[in-house]
Protein backbone atom coordinates (compact mmCIF):
# COMPACT_ATOMS: atom_id res chain seq x y z
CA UNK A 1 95.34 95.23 98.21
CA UNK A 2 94.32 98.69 99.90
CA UNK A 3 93.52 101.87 98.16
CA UNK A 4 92.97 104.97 100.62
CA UNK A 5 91.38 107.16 98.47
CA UNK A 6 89.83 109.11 95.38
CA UNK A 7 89.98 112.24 94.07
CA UNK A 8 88.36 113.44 90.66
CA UNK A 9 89.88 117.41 90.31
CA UNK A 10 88.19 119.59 87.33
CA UNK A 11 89.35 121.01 84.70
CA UNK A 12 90.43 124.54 86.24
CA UNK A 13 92.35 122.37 89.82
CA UNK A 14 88.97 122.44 91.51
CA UNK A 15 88.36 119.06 93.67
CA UNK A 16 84.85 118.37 92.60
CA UNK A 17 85.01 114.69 94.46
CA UNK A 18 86.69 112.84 97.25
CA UNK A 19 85.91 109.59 98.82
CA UNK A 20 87.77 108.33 101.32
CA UNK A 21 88.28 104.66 101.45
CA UNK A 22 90.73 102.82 103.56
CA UNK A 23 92.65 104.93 105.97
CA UNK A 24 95.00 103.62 108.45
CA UNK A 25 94.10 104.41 111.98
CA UNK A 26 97.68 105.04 113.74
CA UNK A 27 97.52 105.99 117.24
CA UNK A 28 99.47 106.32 119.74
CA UNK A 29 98.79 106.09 124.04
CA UNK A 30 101.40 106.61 126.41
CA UNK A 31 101.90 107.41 129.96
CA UNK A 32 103.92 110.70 130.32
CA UNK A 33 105.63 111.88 134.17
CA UNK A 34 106.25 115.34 134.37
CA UNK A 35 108.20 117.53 132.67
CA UNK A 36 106.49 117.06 129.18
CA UNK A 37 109.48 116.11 127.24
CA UNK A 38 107.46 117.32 123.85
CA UNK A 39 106.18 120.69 122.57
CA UNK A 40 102.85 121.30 121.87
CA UNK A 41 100.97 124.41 120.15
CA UNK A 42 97.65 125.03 119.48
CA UNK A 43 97.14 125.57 116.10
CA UNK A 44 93.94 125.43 113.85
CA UNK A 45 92.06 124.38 116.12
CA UNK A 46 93.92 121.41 117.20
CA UNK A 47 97.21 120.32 119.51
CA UNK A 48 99.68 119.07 117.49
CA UNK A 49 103.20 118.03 118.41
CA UNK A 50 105.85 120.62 117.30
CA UNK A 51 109.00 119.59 118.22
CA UNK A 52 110.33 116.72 119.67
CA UNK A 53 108.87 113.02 118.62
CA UNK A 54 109.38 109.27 120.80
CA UNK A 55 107.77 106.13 121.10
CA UNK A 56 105.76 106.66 117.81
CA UNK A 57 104.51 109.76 118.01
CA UNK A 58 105.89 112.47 115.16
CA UNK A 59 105.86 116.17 114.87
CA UNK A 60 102.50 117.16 113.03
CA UNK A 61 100.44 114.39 115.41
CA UNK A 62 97.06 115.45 116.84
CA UNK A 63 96.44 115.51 120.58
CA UNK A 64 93.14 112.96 120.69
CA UNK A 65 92.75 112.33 124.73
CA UNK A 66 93.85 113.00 128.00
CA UNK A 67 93.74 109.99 130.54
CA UNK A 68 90.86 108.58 127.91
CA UNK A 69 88.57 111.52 127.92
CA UNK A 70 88.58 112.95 123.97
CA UNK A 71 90.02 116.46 123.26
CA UNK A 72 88.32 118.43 120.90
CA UNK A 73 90.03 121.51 119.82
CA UNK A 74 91.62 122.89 122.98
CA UNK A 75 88.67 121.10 125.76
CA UNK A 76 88.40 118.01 126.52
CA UNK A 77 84.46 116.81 126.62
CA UNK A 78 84.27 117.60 130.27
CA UNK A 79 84.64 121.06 129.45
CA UNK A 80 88.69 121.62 130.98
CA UNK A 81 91.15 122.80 129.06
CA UNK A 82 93.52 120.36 128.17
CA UNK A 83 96.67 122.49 127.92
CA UNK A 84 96.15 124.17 130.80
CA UNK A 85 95.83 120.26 132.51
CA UNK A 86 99.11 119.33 130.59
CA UNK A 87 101.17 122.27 131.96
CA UNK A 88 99.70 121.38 136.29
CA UNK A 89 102.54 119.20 137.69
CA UNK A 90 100.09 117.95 139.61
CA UNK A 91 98.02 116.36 137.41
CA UNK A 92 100.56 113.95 136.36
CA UNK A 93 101.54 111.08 135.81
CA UNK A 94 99.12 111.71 132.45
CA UNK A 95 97.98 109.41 129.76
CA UNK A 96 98.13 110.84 126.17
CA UNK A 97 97.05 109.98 122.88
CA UNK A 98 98.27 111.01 119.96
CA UNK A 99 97.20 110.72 116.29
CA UNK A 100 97.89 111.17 113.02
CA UNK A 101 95.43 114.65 111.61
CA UNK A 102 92.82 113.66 109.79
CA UNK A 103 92.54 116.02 106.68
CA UNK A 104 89.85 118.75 106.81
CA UNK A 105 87.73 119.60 103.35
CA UNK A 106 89.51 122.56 103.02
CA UNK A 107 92.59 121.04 103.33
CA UNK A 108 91.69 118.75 100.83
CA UNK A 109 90.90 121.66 98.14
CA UNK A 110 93.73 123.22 99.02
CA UNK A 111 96.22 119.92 98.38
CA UNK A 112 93.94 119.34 95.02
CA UNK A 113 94.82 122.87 94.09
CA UNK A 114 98.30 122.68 94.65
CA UNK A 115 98.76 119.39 92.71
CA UNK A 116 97.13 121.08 89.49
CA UNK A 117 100.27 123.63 89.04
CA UNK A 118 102.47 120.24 89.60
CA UNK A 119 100.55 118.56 86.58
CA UNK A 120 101.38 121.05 84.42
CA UNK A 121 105.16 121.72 85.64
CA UNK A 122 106.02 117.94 84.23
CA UNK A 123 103.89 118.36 80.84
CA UNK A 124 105.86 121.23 80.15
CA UNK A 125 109.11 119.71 81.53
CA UNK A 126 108.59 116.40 79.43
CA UNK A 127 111.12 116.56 76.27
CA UNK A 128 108.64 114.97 74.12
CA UNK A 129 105.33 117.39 73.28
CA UNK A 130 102.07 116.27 74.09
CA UNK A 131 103.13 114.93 77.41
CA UNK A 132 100.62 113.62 79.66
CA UNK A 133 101.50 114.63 82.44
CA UNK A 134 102.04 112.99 86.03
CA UNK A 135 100.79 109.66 85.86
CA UNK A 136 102.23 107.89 89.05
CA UNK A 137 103.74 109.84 92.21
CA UNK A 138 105.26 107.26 94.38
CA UNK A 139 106.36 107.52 97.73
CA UNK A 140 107.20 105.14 100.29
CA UNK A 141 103.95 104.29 101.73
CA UNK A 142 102.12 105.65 99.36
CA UNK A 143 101.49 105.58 94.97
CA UNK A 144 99.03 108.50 93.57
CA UNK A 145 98.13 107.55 90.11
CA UNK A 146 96.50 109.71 87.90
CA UNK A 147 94.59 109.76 84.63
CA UNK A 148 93.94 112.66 82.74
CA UNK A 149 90.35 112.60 80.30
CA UNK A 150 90.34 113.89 76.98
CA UNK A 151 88.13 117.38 78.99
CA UNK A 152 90.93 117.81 81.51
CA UNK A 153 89.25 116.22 84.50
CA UNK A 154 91.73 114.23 86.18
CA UNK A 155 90.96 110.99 88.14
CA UNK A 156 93.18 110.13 91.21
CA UNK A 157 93.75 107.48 93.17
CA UNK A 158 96.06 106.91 96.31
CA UNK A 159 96.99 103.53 97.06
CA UNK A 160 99.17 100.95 98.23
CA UNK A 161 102.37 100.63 96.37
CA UNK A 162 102.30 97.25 95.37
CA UNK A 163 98.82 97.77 94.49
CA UNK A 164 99.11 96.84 90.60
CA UNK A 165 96.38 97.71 87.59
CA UNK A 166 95.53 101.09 89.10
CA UNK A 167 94.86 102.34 85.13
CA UNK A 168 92.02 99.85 84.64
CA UNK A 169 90.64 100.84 87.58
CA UNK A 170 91.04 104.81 86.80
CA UNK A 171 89.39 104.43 83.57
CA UNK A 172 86.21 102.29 85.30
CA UNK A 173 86.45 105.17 87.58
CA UNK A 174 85.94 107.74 84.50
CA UNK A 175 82.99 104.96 83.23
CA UNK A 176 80.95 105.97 86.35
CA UNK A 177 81.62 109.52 86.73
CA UNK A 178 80.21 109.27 82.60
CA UNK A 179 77.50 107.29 83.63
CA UNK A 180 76.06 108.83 86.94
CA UNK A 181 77.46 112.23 86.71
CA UNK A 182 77.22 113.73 83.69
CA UNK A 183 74.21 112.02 82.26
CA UNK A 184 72.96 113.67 85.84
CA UNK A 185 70.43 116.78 84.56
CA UNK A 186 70.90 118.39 87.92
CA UNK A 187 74.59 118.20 87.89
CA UNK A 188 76.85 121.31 86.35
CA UNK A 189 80.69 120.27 84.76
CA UNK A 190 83.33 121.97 87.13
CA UNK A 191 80.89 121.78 90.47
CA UNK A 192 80.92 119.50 93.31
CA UNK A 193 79.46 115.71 92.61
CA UNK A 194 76.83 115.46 94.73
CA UNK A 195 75.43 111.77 93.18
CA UNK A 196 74.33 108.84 95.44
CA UNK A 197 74.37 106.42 92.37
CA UNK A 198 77.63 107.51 91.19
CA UNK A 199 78.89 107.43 95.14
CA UNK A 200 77.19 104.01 95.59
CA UNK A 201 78.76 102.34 92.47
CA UNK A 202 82.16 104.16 93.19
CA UNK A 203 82.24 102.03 96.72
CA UNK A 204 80.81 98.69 95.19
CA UNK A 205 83.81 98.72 92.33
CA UNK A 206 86.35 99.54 95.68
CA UNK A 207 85.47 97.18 97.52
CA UNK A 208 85.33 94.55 94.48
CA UNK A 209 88.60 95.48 93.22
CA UNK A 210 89.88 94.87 97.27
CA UNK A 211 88.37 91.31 97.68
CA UNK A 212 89.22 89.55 94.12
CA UNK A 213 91.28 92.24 92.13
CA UNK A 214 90.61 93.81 89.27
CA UNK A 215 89.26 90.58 87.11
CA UNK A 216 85.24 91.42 87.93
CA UNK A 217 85.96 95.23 87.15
């Protein structure tokens, strides 16, 4: 049972919380001879792969190291630039490691605030009135299920697809965020939720539902 993340988006598409739970660390190491037979671009502050994929690695994949030294942005730690060390013919045979990105903050608003519009597309596209919207997205390595409160804060999870009972655990979810958020004094509805109980209690119910399912929750 794995469940990667959650995501609680106000009212108004705002992502107010994330937590990050179980991510998948896929990376990929492999010895390259010279000519690079990929294409790589810098590009928001990263080298990513954009065109040509083998062995693994896909277009969108983060440059992470250079014969085992980390890249970070453009330089590696020793302070050389690592394109200009990919394009030297004579510093190969080079070792590579490639990654899938790991999602910045912003990018995270930004994907919250583009799946607010989607939300609304299907209640209005439902047949029947009063729909409630997207409940379960499923792809193929991935199911985003979503509950909707009675305010219009919706609670997300991504998870496994097998991963079954993901609407008990949304509505424990919505218990805590009651509990430790907005029985908070210092907190403010539609702003970030900045609350170690609620963040401590979130983690605890994770990692219960993980070990023994959803029969303690």
């Amino acid at each position: 049972m794995v469940i990667y993340g959650v995501y609680i988006v106000s009212k108004s598409g705002g992502l107010i919380f994330n937590h990050d739970h179980t991510l998948p660390k896929i990376e990929t190491e492999k010895t390259f001879s010279y000519p690079l037979d990929i294409k790589l671009q810098y590009e928001n502050k990263k080298i990513t792969v954009e065109f040509g994929q083998r062995d693994g690695i896909h277009v969108g994949h983060v440059l992470y190291a250079i014969n085992g030294i980390p890249v970070s942005g453009r330089q590696l730690d020793d302070g050389r630039d690592a394109l200009e060390i990919i394009e030297n013919k004579e510093n190969y045979p080079l070792i590579l490691k490639f990654g899938r990105p790991k999602m910045t903050t912003n990018e995270k608003i930004f994907l919250a605030s583009m799946f607010y519009p989607l939300f609304a597309l299907a209640s209005q596209l439902s047949p029947e009135p009063k729909s409630s919207g997207i409940e379960v997205l499923e792809a193929d390595t991935f199911k985003l299920h979503c509950f909707q409160t009675l305010t219009g804060v919706k609670m997300i999870i991504i998870a496994d697809p097998p991963q079954a009972g993901m609407d008990i655990l949304l509505r424990k979810i919505y218990e805590l965020y009651s509990d430790y958020a907005l029985k908070n004094p210092f907190y403010s509805l539609e702003m970030p939720i900045r609350c170690e109980l609620f963040d401590t209690n979130l983690k605890t119910v994770l990692e219960q539902v993980e070990k023994s399912g959803l029969a303690n929750v």
